[in-house]
Protein backbone atom coordinates (compact mmCIF):
# COMPACT_ATOMS: atom_id res chain seq x y z
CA UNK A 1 32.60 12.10 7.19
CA UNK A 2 32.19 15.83 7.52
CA UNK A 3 35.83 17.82 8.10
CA UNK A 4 35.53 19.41 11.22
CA UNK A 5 36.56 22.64 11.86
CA UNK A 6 40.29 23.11 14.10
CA UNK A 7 39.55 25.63 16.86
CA UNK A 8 40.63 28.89 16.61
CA UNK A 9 41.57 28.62 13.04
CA UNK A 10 39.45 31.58 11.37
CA UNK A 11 38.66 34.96 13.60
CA UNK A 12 35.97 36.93 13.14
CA UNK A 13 37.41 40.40 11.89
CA UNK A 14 33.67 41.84 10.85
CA UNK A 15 30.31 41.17 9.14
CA UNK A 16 29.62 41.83 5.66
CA UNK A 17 26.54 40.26 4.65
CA UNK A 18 23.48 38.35 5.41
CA UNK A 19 21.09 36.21 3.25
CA UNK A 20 18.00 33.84 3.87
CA UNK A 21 20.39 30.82 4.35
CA UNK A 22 23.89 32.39 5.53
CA UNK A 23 26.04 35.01 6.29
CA UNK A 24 29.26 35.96 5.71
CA UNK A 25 31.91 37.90 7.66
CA UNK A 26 35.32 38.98 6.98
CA UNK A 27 38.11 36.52 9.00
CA UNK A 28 41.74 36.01 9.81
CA UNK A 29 43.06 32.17 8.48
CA UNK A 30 45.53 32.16 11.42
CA UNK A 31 47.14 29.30 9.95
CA UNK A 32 48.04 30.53 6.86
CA UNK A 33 48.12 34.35 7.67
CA UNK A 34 45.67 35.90 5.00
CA UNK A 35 42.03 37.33 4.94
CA UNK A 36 39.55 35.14 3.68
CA UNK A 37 35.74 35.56 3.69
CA UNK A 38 33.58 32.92 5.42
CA UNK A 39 29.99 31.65 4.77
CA UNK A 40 27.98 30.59 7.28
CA UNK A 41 24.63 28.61 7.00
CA UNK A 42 22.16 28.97 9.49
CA UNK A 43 20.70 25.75 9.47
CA UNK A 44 22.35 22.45 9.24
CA UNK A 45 22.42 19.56 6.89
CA UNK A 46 21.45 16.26 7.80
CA UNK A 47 23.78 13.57 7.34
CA UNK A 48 23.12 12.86 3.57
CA UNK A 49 23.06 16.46 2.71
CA UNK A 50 26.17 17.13 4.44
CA UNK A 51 28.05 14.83 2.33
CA UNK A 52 26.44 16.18 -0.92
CA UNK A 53 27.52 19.85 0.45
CA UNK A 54 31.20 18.37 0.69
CA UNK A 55 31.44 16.53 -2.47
CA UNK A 56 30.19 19.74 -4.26
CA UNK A 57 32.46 22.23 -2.31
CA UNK A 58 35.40 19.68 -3.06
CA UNK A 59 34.55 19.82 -6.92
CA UNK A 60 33.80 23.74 -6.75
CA UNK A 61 37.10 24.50 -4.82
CA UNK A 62 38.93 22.55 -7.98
CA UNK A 63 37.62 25.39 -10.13
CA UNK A 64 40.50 27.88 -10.87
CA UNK A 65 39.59 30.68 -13.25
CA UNK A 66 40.74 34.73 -12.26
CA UNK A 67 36.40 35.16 -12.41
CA UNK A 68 35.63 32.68 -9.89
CA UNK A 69 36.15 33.50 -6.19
CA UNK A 70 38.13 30.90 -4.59
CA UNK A 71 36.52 28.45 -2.76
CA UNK A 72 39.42 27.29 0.56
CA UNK A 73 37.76 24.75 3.05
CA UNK A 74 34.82 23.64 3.85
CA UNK A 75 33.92 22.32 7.53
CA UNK A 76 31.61 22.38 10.33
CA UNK A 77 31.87 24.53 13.43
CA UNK A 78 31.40 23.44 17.07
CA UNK A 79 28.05 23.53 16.83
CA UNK A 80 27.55 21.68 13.90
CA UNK A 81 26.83 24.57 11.46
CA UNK A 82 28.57 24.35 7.64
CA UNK A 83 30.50 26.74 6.47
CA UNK A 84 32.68 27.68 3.49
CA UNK A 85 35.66 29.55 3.22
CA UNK A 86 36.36 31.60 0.67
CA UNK A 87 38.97 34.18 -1.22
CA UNK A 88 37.68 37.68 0.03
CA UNK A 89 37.68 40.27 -2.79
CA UNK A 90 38.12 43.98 -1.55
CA UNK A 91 35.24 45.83 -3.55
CA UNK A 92 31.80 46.30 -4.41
CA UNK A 93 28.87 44.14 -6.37
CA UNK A 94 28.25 44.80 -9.56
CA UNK A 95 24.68 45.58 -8.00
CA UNK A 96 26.37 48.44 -6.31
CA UNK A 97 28.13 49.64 -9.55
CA UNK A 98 24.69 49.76 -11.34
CA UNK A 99 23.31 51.86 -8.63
CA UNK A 100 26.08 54.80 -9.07
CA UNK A 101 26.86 54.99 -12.37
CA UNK A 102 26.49 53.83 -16.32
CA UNK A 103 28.44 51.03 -17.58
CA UNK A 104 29.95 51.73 -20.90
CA UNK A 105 28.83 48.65 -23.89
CA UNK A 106 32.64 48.02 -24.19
CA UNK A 107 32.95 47.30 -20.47
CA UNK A 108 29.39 45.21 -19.87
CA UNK A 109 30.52 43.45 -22.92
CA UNK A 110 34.30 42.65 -21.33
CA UNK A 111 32.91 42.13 -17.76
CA UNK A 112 29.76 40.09 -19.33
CA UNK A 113 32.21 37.75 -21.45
CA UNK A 114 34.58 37.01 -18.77
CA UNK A 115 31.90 35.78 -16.62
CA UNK A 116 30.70 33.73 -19.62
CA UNK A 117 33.83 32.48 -19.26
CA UNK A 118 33.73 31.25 -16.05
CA UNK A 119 30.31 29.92 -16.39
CA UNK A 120 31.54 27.93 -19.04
CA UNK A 121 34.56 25.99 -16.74
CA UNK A 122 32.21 25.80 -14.06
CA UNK A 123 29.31 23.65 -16.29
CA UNK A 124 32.56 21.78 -17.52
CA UNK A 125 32.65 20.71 -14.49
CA UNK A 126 29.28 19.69 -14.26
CA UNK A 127 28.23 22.58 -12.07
CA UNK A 128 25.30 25.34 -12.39
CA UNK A 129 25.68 28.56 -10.53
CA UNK A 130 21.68 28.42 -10.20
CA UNK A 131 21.63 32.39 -8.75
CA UNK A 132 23.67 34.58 -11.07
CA UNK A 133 22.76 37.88 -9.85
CA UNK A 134 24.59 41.31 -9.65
CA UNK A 135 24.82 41.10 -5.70
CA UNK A 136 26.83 37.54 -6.70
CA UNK A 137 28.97 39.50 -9.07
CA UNK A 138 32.25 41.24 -7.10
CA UNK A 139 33.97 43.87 -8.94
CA UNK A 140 37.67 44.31 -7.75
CA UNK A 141 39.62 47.26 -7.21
CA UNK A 142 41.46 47.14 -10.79
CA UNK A 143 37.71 46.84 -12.22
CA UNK A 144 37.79 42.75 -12.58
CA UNK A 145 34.94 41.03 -12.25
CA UNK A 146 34.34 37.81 -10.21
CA UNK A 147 31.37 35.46 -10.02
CA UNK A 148 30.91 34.05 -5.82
CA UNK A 149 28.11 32.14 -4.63
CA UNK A 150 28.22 28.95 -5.52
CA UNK A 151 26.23 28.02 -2.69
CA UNK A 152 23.24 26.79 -4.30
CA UNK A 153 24.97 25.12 -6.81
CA UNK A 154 24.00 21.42 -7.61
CA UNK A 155 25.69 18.60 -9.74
CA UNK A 156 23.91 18.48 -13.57
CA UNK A 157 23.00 14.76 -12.74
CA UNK A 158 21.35 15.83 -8.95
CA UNK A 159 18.80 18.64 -10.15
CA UNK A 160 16.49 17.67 -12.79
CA UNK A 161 13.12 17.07 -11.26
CA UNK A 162 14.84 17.60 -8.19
CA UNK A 163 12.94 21.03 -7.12
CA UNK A 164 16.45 22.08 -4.80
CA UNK A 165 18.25 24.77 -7.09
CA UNK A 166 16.86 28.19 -6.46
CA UNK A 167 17.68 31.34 -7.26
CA UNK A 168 16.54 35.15 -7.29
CA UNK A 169 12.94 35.44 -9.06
CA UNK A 170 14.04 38.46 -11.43
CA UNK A 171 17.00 36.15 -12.84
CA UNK A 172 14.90 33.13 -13.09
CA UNK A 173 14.98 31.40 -16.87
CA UNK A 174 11.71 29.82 -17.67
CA UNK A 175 12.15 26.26 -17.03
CA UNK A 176 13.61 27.51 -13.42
CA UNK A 177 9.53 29.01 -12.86
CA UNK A 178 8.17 25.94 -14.58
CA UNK A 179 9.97 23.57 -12.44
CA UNK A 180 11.31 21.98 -15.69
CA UNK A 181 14.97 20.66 -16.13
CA UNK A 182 17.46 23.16 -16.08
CA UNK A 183 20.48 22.82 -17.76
CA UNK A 184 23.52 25.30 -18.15
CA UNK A 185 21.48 27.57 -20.57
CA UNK A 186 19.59 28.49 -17.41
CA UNK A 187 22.85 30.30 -16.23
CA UNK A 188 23.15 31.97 -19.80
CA UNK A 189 19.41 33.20 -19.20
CA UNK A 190 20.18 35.09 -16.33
CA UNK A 191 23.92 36.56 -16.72
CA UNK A 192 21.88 37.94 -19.85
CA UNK A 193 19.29 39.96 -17.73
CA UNK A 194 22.58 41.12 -15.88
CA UNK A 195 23.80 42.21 -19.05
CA UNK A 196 20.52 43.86 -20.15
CA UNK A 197 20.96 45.67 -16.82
CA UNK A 198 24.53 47.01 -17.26
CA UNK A 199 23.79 48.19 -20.84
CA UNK A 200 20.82 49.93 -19.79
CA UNK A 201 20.41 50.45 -16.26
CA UNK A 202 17.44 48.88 -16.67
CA UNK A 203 15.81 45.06 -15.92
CA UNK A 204 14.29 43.40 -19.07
CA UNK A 205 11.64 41.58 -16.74
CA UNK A 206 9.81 44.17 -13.85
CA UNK A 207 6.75 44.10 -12.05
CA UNK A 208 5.25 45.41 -8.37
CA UNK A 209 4.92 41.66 -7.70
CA UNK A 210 6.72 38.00 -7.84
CA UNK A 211 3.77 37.29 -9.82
CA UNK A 212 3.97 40.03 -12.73
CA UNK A 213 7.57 39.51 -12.78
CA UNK A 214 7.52 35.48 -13.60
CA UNK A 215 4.69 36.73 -15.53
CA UNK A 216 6.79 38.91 -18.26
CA UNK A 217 9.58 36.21 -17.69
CA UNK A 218 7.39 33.68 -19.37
CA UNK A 219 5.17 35.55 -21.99
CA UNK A 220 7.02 38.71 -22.61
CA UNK A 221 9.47 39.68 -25.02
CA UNK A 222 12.04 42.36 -23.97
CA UNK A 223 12.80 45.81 -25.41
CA UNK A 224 15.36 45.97 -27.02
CA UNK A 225 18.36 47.57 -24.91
CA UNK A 226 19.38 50.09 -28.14
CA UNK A 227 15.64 51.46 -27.43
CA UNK A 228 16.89 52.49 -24.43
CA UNK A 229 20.28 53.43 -25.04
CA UNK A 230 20.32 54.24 -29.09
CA UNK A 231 24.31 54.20 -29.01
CA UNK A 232 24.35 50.53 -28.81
CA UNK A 233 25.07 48.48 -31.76
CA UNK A 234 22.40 46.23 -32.70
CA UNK A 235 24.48 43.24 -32.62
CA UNK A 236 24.42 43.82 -29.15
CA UNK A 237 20.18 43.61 -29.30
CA UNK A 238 20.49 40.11 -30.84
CA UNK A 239 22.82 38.75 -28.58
CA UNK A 240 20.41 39.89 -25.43
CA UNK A 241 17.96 38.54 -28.04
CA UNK A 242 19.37 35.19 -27.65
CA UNK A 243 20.42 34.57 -24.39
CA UNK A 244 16.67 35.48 -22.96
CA UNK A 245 14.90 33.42 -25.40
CA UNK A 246 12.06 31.55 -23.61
CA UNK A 247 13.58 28.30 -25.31
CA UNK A 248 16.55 26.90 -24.10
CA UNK A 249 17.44 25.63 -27.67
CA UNK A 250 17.07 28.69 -28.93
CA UNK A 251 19.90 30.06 -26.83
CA UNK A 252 23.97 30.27 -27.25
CA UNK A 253 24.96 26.50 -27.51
CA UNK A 254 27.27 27.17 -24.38
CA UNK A 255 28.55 29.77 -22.55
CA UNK A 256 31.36 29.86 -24.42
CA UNK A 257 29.91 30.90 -27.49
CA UNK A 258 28.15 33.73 -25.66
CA UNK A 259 31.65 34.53 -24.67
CA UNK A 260 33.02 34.63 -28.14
CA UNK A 261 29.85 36.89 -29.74
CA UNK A 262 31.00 39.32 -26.40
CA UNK A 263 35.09 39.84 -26.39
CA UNK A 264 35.01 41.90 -30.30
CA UNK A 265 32.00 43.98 -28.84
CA UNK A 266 34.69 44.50 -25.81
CA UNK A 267 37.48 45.25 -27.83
CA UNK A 268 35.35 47.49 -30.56
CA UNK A 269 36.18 51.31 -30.56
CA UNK A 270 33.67 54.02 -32.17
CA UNK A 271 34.60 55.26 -35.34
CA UNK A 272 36.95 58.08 -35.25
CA UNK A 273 38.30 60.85 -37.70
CA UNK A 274 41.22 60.11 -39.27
CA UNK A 275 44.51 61.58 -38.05
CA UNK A 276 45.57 64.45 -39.79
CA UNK A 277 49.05 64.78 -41.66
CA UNK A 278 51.07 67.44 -42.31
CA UNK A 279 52.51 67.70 -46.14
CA UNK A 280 56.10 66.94 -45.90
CA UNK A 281 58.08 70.48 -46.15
CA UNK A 282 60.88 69.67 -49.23
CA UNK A 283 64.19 71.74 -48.58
């Protein structure tokens, strides 16, 4: 049975977003006493989807990691609508971020690793985000990065064939388009285009239509992102490389492993002059 929601608990202290299925608005947890951010859906579930939503928000609000935002409670309202309730991270997207200014490579690779990260407890877990995106990524006030929206998620066993995990078009792997299996490499496909984007301010995949978009997404291979910014290393060209390859199996094993090729590309420093010594001065 559903856990209903006790009245009064969470007031509405302003909105701050709006999708096809939900919104969310900033709220007091006058229980507890802190600010928490709360997703509602517009529609509601029938009874066997309700339960799904609950055993899924139950095994996403076990997931503790600093790059996941906090999942809270999960309940219905009076009128029967779903919601979530999450941590609420003061800040903007990365989607914001890429609109204002460059990234440097050492902090895409950092911010692109420790989602990896995250990604990777998450399909411990069994779970696929199913819409990384840069509106899904929240970058804090001391320039952290957290992953939200685990809305759509789905339990590995529940999707394949299943046609219900959807995501944005641009960040769609192949076998999302194709209506193939999708496994956590999927997620790996598009926290790559991400990356792509915070390298180069560009996306890998573009087109004036849904169509020309899944269109390069399926048949075209990428630019390198060192053609477009030439500082870049080019072990930063075959990572991209491999986490947009058209072939699952011809991605990073796990996310993981992405993560590992990322944090010494996070932690590298250009090459700079040696310091200069004075001779010693003999009395």
């Amino acid at each position: 049975m559903m856990i209903t929601l006790q009245k009064d608990r969470y007031e509405t202290l302003g909105h701050l977003g709006s999708g096809a299925t939900s919104r969310v608005d900033k709220a007091r947890d006058n229980v507890i006493g802190r600010i928490v951010a709360r997703k509602t859906f517009l529609n509601g579930f029938g009874e066997d989807l309700e339960q799904q939503f609950l055993r899924e928000a139950q095994i996403i609000g076990q997931l503790s990691d600093p790059c996941i935002v906090q999942l809270y409670d999960v309940g219905i309202d009076e009128q029967g609508t779903p919601f979530l309730v999450m941590e609420y991270v003061a800040g903007k997207t990365l989607e914001d971020h890429l609109g204002s200014s460059a990234l440097t490579a050492r902090r895409a690779c950092a911010w692109a690793a420790d989602l990896a990260g995250a990604l990777a407890l998450a399909h411990r877990a069994g779970i696929i985000h199913g819409d990384v995106k840069p509106g899904n990524i929240l970058v804090t006030a001391d320039n952290k990065v957290k992953l939200g929206d685990f809305g759509i998620a789905r339990f590995v066993s529940q999707i394949s064939g299943s046609g219900l995990l959807k995501g944005t078009p641009a960040y769609l792997a192949p076998e999302q388009i194709q209506g193939e299996p999708q496994d956590p490499r999927s997620d790996q496909f598009a926290l790559g285009i991400a990356l792509y984007q915070m390298l180069t301010g560009l996306k890998p995949f573009d087109g004036s239509s849904l169509g020309a978009v899944c269109a390069q997404i399926l048949n075209a291979d990428p630019v390198p992102p060192s053609r477009h910014n030439p500082a870049l290393p080019q072990a930063l060209d075959l990572i991209i490389a491999r986490c947009l390859a058209k072939n699952p199996k011809d991605r990073f094993a796990s996310c993981d492993e992405l993560a590992s090729a990322l944090y010494p590309l996070a932690r590298s420093r250009p090459p700079s002059a040696a310091p200069k010594t004075r001779k010693p001065i003999w009395w």
